[in-house]
C-alpha atoms as a PDB file:
ATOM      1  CA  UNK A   1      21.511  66.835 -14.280  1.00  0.00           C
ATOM      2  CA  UNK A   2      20.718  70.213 -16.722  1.00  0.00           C
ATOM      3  CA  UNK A   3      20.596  73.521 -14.855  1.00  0.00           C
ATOM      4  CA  UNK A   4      16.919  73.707 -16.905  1.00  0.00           C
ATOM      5  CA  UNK A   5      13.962  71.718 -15.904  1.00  0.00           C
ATOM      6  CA  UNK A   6      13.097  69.325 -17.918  1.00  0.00           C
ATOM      7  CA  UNK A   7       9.604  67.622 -18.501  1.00  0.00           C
ATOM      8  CA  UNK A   8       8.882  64.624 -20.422  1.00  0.00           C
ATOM      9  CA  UNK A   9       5.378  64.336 -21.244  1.00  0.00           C
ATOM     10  CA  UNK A  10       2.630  61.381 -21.649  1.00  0.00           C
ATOM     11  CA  UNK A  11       4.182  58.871 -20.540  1.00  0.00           C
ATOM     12  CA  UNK A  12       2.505  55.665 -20.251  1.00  0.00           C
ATOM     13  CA  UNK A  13       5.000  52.875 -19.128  1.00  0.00           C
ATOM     14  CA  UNK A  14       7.900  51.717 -16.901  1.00  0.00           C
ATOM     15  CA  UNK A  15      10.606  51.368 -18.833  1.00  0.00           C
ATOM     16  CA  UNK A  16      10.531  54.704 -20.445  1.00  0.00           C
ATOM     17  CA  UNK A  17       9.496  56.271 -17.186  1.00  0.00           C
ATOM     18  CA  UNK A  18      12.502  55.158 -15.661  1.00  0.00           C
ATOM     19  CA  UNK A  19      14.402  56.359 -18.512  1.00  0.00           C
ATOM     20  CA  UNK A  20      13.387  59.998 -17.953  1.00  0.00           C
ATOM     21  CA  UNK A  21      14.307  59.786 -14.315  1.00  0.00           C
ATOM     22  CA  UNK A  22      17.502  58.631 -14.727  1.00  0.00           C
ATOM     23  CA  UNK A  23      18.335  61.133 -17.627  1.00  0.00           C
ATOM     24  CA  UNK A  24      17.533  64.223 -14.910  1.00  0.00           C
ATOM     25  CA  UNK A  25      14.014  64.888 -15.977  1.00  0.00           C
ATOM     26  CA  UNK A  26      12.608  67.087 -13.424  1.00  0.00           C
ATOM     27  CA  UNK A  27       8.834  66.683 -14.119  1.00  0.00           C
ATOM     28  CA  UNK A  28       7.527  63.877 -15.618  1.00  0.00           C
ATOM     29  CA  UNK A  29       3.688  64.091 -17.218  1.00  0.00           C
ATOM     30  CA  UNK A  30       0.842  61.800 -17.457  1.00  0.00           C
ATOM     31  CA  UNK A  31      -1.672  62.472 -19.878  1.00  0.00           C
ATOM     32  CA  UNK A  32      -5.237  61.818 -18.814  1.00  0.00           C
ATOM     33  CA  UNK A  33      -7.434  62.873 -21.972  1.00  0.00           C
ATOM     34  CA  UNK A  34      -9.312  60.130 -23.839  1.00  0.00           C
ATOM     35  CA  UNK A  35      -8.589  61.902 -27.098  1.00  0.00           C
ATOM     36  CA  UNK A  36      -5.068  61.687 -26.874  1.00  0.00           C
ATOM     37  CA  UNK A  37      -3.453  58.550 -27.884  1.00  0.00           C
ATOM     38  CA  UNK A  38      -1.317  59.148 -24.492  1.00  0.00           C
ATOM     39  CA  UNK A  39      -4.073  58.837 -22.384  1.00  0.00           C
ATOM     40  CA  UNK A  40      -3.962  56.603 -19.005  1.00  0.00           C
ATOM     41  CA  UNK A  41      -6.602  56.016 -16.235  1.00  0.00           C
ATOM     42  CA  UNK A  42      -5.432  57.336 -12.471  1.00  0.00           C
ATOM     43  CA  UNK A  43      -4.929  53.479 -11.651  1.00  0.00           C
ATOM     44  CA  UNK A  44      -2.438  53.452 -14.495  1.00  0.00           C
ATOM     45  CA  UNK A  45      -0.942  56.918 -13.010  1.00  0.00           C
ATOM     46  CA  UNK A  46      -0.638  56.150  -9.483  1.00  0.00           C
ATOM     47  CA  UNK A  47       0.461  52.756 -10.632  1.00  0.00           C
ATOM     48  CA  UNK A  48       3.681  54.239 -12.660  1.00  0.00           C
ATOM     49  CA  UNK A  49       4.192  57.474 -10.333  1.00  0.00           C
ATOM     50  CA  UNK A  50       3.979  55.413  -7.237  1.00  0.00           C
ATOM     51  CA  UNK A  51       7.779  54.498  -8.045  1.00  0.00           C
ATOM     52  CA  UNK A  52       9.012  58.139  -9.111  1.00  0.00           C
ATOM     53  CA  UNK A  53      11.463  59.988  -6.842  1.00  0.00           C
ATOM     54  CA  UNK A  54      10.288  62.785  -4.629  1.00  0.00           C
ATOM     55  CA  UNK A  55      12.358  65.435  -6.076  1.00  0.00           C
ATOM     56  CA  UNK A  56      11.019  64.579  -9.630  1.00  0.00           C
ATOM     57  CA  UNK A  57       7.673  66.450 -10.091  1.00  0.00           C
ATOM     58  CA  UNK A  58       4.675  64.238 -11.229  1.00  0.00           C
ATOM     59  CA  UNK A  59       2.128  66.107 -13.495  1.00  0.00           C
ATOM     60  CA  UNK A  60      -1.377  65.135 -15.010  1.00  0.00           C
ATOM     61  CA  UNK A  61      -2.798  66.723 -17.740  1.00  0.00           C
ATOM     62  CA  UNK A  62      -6.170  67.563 -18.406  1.00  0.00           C
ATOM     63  CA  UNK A  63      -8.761  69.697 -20.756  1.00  0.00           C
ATOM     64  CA  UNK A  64     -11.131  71.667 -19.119  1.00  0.00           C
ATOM     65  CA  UNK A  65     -11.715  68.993 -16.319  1.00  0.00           C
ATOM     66  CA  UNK A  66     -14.429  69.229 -13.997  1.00  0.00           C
ATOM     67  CA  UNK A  67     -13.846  68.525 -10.231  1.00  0.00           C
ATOM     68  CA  UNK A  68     -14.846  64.873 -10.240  1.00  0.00           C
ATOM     69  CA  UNK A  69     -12.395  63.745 -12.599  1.00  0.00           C
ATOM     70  CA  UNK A  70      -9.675  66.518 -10.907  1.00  0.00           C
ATOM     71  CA  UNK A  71     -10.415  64.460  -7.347  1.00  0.00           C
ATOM     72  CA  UNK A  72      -9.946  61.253  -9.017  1.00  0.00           C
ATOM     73  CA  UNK A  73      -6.533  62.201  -9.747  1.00  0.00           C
ATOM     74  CA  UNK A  74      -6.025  63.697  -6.505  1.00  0.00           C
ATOM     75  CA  UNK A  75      -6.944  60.568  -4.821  1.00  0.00           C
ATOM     76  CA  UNK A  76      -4.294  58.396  -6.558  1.00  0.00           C
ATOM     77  CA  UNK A  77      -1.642  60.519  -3.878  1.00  0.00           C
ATOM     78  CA  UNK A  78       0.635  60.647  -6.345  1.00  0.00           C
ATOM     79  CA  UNK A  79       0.008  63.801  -8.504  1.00  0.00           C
ATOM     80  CA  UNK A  80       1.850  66.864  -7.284  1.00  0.00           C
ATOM     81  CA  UNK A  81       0.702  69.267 -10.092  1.00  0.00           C
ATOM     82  CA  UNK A  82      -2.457  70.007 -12.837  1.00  0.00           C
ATOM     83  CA  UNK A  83      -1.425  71.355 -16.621  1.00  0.00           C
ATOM     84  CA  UNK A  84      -4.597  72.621 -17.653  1.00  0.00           C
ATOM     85  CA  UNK A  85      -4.732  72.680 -21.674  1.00  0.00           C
ATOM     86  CA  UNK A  86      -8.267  73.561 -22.652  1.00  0.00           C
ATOM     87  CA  UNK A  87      -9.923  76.913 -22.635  1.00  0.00           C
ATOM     88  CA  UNK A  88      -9.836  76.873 -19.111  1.00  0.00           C
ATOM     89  CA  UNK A  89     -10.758  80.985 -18.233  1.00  0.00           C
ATOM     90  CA  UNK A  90      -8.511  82.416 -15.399  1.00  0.00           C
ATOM     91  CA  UNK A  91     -11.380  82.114 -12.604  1.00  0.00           C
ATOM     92  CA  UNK A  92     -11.434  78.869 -13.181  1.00  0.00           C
ATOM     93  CA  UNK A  93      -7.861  78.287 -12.979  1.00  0.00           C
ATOM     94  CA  UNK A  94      -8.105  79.854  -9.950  1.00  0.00           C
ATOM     95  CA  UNK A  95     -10.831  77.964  -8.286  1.00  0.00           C
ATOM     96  CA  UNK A  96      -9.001  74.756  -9.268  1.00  0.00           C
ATOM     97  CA  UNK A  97      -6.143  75.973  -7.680  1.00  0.00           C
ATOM     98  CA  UNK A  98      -7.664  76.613  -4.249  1.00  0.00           C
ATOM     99  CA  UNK A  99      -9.896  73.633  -4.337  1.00  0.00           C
ATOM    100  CA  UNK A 100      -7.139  70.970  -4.470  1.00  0.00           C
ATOM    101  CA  UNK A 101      -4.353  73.045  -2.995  1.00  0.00           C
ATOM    102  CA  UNK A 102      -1.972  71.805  -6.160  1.00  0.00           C
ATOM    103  CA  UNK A 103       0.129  74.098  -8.046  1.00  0.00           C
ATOM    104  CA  UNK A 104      -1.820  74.828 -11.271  1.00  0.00           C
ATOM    105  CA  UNK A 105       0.010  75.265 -14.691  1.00  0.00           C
ATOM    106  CA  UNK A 106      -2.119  76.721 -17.586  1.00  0.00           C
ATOM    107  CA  UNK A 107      -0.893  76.000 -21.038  1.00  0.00           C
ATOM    108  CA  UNK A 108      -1.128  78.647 -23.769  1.00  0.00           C
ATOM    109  CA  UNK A 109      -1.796  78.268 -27.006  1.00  0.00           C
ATOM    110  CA  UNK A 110       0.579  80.766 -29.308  1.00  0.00           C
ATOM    111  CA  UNK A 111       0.772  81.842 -32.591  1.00  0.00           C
ATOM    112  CA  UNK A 112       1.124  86.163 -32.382  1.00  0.00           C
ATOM    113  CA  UNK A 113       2.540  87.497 -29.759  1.00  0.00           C
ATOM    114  CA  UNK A 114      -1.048  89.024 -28.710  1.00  0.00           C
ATOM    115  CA  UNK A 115      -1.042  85.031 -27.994  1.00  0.00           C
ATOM    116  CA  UNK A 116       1.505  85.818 -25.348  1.00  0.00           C
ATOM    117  CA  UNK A 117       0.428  89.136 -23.963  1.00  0.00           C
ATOM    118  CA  UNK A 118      -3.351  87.659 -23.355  1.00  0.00           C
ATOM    119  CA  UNK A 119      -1.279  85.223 -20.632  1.00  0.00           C
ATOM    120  CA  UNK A 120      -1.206  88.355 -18.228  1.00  0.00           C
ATOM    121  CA  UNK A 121      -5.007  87.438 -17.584  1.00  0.00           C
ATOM    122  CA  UNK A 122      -3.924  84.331 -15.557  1.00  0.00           C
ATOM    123  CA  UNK A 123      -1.347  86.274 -13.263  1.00  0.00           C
ATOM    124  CA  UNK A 124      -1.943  85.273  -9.700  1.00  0.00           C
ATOM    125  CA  UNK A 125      -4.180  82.580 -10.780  1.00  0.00           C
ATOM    126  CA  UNK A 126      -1.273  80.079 -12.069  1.00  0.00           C
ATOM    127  CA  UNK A 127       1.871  78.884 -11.017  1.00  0.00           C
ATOM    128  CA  UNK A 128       3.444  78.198 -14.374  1.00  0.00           C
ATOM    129  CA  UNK A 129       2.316  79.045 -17.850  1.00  0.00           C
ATOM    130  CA  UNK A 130       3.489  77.004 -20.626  1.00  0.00           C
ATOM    131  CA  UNK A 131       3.370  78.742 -23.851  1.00  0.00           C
ATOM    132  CA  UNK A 132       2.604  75.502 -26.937  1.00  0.00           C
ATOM    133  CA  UNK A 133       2.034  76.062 -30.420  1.00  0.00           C
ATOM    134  CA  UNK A 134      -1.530  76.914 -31.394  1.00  0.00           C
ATOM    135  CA  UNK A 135      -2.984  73.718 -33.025  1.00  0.00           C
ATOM    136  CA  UNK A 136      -5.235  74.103 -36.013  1.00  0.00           C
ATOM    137  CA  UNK A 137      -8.858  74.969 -35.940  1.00  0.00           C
ATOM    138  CA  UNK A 138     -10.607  71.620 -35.330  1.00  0.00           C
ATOM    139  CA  UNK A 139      -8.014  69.741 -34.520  1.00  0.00           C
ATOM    140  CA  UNK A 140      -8.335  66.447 -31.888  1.00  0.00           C
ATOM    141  CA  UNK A 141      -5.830  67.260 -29.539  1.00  0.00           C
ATOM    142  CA  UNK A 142      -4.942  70.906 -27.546  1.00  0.00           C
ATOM    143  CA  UNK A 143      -1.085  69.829 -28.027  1.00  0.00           C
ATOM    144  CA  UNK A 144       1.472  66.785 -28.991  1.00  0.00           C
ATOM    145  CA  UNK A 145       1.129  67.938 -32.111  1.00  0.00           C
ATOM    146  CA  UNK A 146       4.939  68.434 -32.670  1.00  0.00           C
ATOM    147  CA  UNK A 147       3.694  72.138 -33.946  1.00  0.00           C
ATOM    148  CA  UNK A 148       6.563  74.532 -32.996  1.00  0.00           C
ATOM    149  CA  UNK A 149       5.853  78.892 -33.088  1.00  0.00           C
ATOM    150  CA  UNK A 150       8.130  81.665 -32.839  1.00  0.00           C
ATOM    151  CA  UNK A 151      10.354  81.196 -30.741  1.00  0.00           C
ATOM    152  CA  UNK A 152      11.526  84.962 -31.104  1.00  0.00           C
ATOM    153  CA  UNK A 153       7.868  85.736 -29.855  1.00  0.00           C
ATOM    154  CA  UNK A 154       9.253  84.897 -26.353  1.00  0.00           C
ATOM    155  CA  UNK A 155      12.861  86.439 -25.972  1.00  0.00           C
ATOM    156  CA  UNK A 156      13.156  89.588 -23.482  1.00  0.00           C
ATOM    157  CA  UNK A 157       9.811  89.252 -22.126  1.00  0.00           C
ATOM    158  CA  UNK A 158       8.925  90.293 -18.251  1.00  0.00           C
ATOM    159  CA  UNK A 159       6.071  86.964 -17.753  1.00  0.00           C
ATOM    160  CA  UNK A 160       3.606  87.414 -14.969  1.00  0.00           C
ATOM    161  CA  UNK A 161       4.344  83.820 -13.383  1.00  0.00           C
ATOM    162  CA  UNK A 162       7.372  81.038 -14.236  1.00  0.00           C
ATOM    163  CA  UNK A 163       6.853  79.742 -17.485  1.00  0.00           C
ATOM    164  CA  UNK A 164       8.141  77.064 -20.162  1.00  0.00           C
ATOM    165  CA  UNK A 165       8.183  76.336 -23.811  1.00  0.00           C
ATOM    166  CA  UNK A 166       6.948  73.364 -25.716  1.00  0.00           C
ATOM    167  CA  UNK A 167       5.719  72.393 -28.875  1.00  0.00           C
ATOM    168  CA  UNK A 168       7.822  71.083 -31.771  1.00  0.00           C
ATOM    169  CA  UNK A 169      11.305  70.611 -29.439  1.00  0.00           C
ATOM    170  CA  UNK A 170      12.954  67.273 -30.722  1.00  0.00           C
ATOM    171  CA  UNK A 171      16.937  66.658 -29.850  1.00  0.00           C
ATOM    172  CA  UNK A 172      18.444  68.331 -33.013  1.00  0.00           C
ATOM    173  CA  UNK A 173      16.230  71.774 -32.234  1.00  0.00           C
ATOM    174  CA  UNK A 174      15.807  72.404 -28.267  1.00  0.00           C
ATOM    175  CA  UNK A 175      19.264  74.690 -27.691  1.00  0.00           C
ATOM    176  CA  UNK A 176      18.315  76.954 -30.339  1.00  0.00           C
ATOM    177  CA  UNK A 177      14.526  76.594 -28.796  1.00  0.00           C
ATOM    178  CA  UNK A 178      16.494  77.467 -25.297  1.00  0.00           C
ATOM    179  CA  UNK A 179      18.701  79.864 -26.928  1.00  0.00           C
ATOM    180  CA  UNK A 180      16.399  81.866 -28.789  1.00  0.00           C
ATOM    181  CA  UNK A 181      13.802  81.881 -26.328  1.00  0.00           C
ATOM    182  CA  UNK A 182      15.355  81.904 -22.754  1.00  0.00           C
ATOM    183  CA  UNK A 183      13.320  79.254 -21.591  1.00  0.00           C
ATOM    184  CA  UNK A 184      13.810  78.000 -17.737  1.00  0.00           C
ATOM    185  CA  UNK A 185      11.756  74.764 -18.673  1.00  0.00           C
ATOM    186  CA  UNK A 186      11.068  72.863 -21.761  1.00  0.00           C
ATOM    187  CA  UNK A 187       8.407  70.344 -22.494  1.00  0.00           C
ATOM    188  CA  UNK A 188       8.415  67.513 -24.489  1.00  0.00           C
ATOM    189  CA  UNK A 189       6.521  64.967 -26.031  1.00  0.00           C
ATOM    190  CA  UNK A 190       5.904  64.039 -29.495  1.00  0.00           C
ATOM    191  CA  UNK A 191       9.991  64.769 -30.123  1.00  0.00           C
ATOM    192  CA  UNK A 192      10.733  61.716 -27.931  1.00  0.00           C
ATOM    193  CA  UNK A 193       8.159  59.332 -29.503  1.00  0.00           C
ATOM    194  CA  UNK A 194       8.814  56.439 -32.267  1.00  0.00           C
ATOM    195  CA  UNK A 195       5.264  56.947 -33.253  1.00  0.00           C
ATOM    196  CA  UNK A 196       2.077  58.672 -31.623  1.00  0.00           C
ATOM    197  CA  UNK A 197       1.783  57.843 -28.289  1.00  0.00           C
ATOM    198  CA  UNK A 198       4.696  55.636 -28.441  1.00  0.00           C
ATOM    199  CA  UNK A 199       8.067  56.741 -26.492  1.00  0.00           C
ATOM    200  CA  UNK A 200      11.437  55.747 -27.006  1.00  0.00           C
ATOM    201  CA  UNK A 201      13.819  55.366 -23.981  1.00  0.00           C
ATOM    202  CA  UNK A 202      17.004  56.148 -26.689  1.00  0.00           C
ATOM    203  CA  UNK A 203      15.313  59.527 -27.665  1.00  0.00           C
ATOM    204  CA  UNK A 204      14.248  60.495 -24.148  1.00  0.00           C
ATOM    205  CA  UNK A 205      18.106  60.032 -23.518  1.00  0.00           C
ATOM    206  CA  UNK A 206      19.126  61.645 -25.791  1.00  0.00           C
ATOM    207  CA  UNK A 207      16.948  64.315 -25.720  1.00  0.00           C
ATOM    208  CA  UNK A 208      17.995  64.820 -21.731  1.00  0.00           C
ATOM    209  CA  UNK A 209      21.530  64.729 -22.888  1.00  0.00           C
ATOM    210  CA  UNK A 210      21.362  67.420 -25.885  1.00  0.00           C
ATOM    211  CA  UNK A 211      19.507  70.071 -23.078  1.00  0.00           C
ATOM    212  CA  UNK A 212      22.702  69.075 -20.572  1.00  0.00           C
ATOM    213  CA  UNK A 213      24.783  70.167 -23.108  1.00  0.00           C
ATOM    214  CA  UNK A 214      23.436  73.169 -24.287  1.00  0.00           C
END
Protein backbone atom coordinates (compact mmCIF):
# COMPACT_ATOMS: atom_id res chain seq x y z
CA UNK A 1 0.00 0.00 0.00
CA UNK A 2 1.75 3.76 -0.89
CA UNK A 3 1.72 6.24 1.99
CA UNK A 4 -0.02 8.61 -1.03
CA UNK A 5 -3.50 8.15 -2.18
CA UNK A 6 -3.88 6.96 -5.17
CA UNK A 7 -6.85 7.33 -7.72
CA UNK A 8 -7.35 5.54 -10.83
CA UNK A 9 -9.76 7.17 -12.98
CA UNK A 10 -12.64 6.08 -15.61
CA UNK A 11 -12.81 2.96 -15.17
CA UNK A 12 -15.30 1.00 -16.93
CA UNK A 13 -14.83 -2.82 -16.22
CA UNK A 14 -14.11 -5.67 -13.76
CA UNK A 15 -11.07 -6.88 -14.46
CA UNK A 16 -9.21 -3.68 -14.40
CA UNK A 17 -11.25 -2.52 -11.46
CA UNK A 18 -10.06 -5.25 -9.52
CA UNK A 19 -6.67 -4.56 -10.63
CA UNK A 20 -6.60 -1.09 -9.02
CA UNK A 21 -7.88 -2.48 -5.77
CA UNK A 22 -5.52 -4.92 -5.37
CA UNK A 23 -2.53 -2.60 -6.37
CA UNK A 24 -3.62 -0.15 -3.15
CA UNK A 25 -5.60 2.34 -5.10
CA UNK A 26 -7.36 4.36 -2.62
CA UNK A 27 -10.08 6.00 -4.81
CA UNK A 28 -11.21 4.56 -7.73
CA UNK A 29 -13.30 6.94 -10.43
CA UNK A 30 -16.14 6.43 -12.68
CA UNK A 31 -16.61 8.73 -15.36
CA UNK A 32 -20.18 9.68 -16.13
CA UNK A 33 -19.89 12.30 -19.12
CA UNK A 34 -21.25 11.28 -22.54
CA UNK A 35 -18.38 13.11 -24.19
CA UNK A 36 -15.81 11.17 -22.74
CA UNK A 37 -15.00 7.93 -24.27
CA UNK A 38 -14.94 6.69 -20.41
CA UNK A 39 -18.32 7.33 -19.87
CA UNK A 40 -20.74 4.68 -18.00
CA UNK A 41 -24.47 4.88 -16.98
CA UNK A 42 -25.13 4.65 -12.89
CA UNK A 43 -26.40 0.96 -13.65
CA UNK A 44 -22.95 0.32 -15.03
CA UNK A 45 -21.46 2.23 -11.78
CA UNK A 46 -23.34 0.69 -9.09
CA UNK A 47 -22.95 -2.48 -11.04
CA UNK A 48 -18.87 -2.37 -10.84
CA UNK A 49 -18.67 -0.35 -7.37
CA UNK A 50 -21.14 -2.64 -5.78
CA UNK A 51 -18.02 -5.10 -5.37
CA UNK A 52 -15.33 -2.38 -4.23
CA UNK A 53 -14.02 -2.48 -0.65
CA UNK A 54 -15.23 0.01 1.90
CA UNK A 55 -11.99 1.55 2.62
CA UNK A 56 -11.42 2.21 -1.17
CA UNK A 57 -13.21 5.53 -2.05
CA UNK A 58 -15.66 5.34 -5.07
CA UNK A 59 -15.86 8.64 -7.12
CA UNK A 60 -18.11 9.83 -10.12
CA UNK A 61 -17.27 12.44 -12.24
CA UNK A 62 -19.30 14.93 -13.73
CA UNK A 63 -19.40 18.49 -15.76
CA UNK A 64 -21.50 20.97 -14.50
CA UNK A 65 -24.30 18.40 -13.55
CA UNK A 66 -27.59 19.44 -12.59
CA UNK A 67 -29.36 17.77 -9.57
CA UNK A 68 -31.30 15.16 -11.50
CA UNK A 69 -28.49 13.50 -12.97
CA UNK A 70 -26.37 14.18 -9.36
CA UNK A 71 -29.50 12.05 -7.59
CA UNK A 72 -29.26 9.45 -10.14
CA UNK A 73 -25.89 8.75 -9.02
CA UNK A 74 -26.74 9.10 -5.53
CA UNK A 75 -29.36 6.54 -5.82
CA UNK A 76 -27.05 3.77 -7.15
CA UNK A 77 -25.71 3.72 -3.03
CA UNK A 78 -22.57 3.24 -4.13
CA UNK A 79 -20.91 6.67 -4.81
CA UNK A 80 -19.14 8.12 -1.81
CA UNK A 81 -17.78 11.30 -3.54
CA UNK A 82 -18.56 14.04 -6.70
CA UNK A 83 -15.31 15.47 -8.84
CA UNK A 84 -16.85 18.30 -10.38
CA UNK A 85 -14.80 19.25 -13.70
CA UNK A 86 -16.77 21.92 -15.50
CA UNK A 87 -17.01 25.57 -14.71
CA UNK A 88 -18.83 24.76 -11.80
CA UNK A 89 -18.71 28.51 -9.70
CA UNK A 90 -18.00 28.05 -5.90
CA UNK A 91 -21.83 28.60 -4.84
CA UNK A 92 -22.60 26.00 -6.70
CA UNK A 93 -20.09 23.72 -5.40
CA UNK A 94 -21.39 24.54 -2.35
CA UNK A 95 -25.02 23.91 -2.83
CA UNK A 96 -24.08 20.51 -4.28
CA UNK A 97 -22.30 19.82 -1.37
CA UNK A 98 -25.11 20.39 1.13
CA UNK A 99 -27.76 18.96 -1.05
CA UNK A 100 -26.38 15.39 -1.23
CA UNK A 101 -24.31 15.49 1.93
CA UNK A 102 -21.16 13.94 -0.27
CA UNK A 103 -17.78 15.26 -0.05
CA UNK A 104 -17.36 17.50 -3.14
CA UNK A 105 -13.97 17.69 -5.06
CA UNK A 106 -13.63 20.56 -7.64
CA UNK A 107 -11.07 20.07 -10.31
CA UNK A 108 -8.96 23.00 -11.52
CA UNK A 109 -7.88 23.68 -14.60
CA UNK A 110 -4.00 25.13 -14.52
CA UNK A 111 -1.76 26.63 -16.69
CA UNK A 112 -0.21 30.08 -14.56
CA UNK A 113 -0.07 29.98 -11.30
CA UNK A 114 -2.96 32.80 -11.17
CA UNK A 115 -4.61 29.26 -12.27
CA UNK A 116 -3.76 28.14 -8.78
CA UNK A 117 -4.29 31.19 -6.66
CA UNK A 118 -8.05 31.65 -8.24
CA UNK A 119 -8.64 28.00 -6.23
CA UNK A 120 -8.87 30.13 -2.91
CA UNK A 121 -12.48 31.06 -4.23
CA UNK A 122 -13.70 27.48 -3.46
CA UNK A 123 -12.28 27.40 0.24
CA UNK A 124 -14.96 26.09 2.51
CA UNK A 125 -17.00 25.12 -0.37
CA UNK A 126 -14.83 21.85 -1.37
CA UNK A 127 -13.30 19.09 0.20
CA UNK A 128 -10.50 18.44 -2.24
CA UNK A 129 -9.27 20.43 -5.17
CA UNK A 130 -7.53 18.71 -7.86
CA UNK A 131 -5.35 20.91 -9.82
CA UNK A 132 -5.35 19.18 -14.01
CA UNK A 133 -3.76 20.66 -16.86
CA UNK A 134 -5.77 23.31 -18.67
CA UNK A 135 -7.06 21.65 -21.91
CA UNK A 136 -7.12 23.69 -25.07
CA UNK A 137 -9.73 26.17 -26.04
CA UNK A 138 -12.49 24.05 -27.62
CA UNK A 139 -11.49 21.03 -26.75
CA UNK A 140 -14.19 17.84 -26.11
CA UNK A 141 -13.21 16.82 -22.87
CA UNK A 142 -12.41 19.07 -19.35
CA UNK A 143 -9.47 16.38 -18.72
CA UNK A 144 -7.92 12.76 -19.81
CA UNK A 145 -6.17 14.55 -22.02
CA UNK A 146 -2.72 13.24 -20.80
CA UNK A 147 -1.84 17.25 -20.77
CA UNK A 148 0.67 17.69 -17.87
CA UNK A 149 1.55 21.76 -16.38
CA UNK A 150 4.09 22.95 -14.13
CA UNK A 151 4.57 21.04 -11.75
CA UNK A 152 6.89 23.74 -10.01
CA UNK A 153 3.60 25.92 -10.07
CA UNK A 154 2.56 23.80 -7.01
CA UNK A 155 5.68 23.28 -4.66
CA UNK A 156 5.59 25.29 -1.18
CA UNK A 157 2.14 26.35 -1.49
CA UNK A 158 -0.29 26.86 1.79
CA UNK A 159 -3.85 25.31 -0.31
CA UNK A 160 -7.12 26.31 1.22
CA UNK A 161 -8.53 22.57 1.29
CA UNK A 162 -6.59 18.92 0.58
CA UNK A 163 -5.68 18.75 -2.83
CA UNK A 164 -4.10 16.40 -5.66
CA UNK A 165 -2.36 16.53 -8.95
CA UNK A 166 -3.27 15.00 -12.24
CA UNK A 167 -2.86 15.43 -15.72
CA UNK A 168 -0.09 13.90 -17.84
CA UNK A 169 1.25 11.32 -14.78
CA UNK A 170 2.16 7.95 -16.61
CA UNK A 171 4.63 5.31 -14.62
CA UNK A 172 8.03 6.66 -15.93
CA UNK A 173 6.97 10.50 -14.69
CA UNK A 174 4.73 10.41 -11.33
CA UNK A 175 7.87 10.55 -8.56
CA UNK A 176 9.25 13.49 -10.15
CA UNK A 177 5.35 14.70 -10.49
CA UNK A 178 5.31 13.76 -6.49
CA UNK A 179 8.67 15.06 -5.97
CA UNK A 180 8.49 18.26 -7.54
CA UNK A 181 5.15 19.03 -6.52
CA UNK A 182 4.48 17.55 -2.97
CA UNK A 183 1.42 16.04 -3.92
CA UNK A 184 -0.65 13.94 -1.09
CA UNK A 185 -2.79 12.38 -4.02
CA UNK A 186 -2.30 11.75 -7.62
CA UNK A 187 -4.80 11.06 -10.31
CA UNK A 188 -4.63 9.06 -13.14
CA UNK A 189 -6.11 8.14 -16.20
CA UNK A 190 -5.05 8.38 -19.68
CA UNK A 191 -1.28 7.14 -18.31
CA UNK A 192 -2.83 3.73 -17.51
CA UNK A 193 -4.78 3.29 -20.80
CA UNK A 194 -3.72 1.09 -24.04
CA UNK A 195 -5.82 3.45 -26.00
CA UNK A 196 -8.64 6.12 -25.16
CA UNK A 197 -10.90 4.87 -22.88
CA UNK A 198 -9.24 1.61 -22.82
CA UNK A 199 -7.28 0.51 -19.46
CA UNK A 200 -4.68 -1.87 -19.00
CA UNK A 201 -4.54 -3.98 -15.76
CA UNK A 202 -0.35 -4.30 -16.43
CA UNK A 203 -0.08 -0.41 -16.46
CA UNK A 204 -2.48 0.20 -13.57
CA UNK A 205 0.07 -2.20 -11.76
CA UNK A 206 2.59 -0.85 -12.56
CA UNK A 207 1.70 2.46 -12.21
CA UNK A 208 0.56 1.55 -8.32
CA UNK A 209 3.92 -0.01 -7.95
CA UNK A 210 6.24 2.98 -9.34
CA UNK A 211 4.14 5.55 -6.63
CA UNK A 212 4.99 2.63 -3.76
CA UNK A 213 8.32 3.08 -4.58
CA UNK A 214 8.85 6.52 -4.81
Amino acid sequence: MSRLAIKICGLSTPDTLGAAVRAGASHVGFVHFPNSPRHIEPDQIKALAFVVPSHVERVAVVVDPDDEQLARLVATDVITAFQLHGKESPERVAAIRQRFSLPVWKAISVKTRADIDNASAYAGAVDRLLFDAKTPDGAALPGGMGLRFDWTLLRGLAMPAPWGLSGGLGIDNVCEAIRVSGAPLIDVSSGVESAPGIKSVDKITAFCKAVSAC
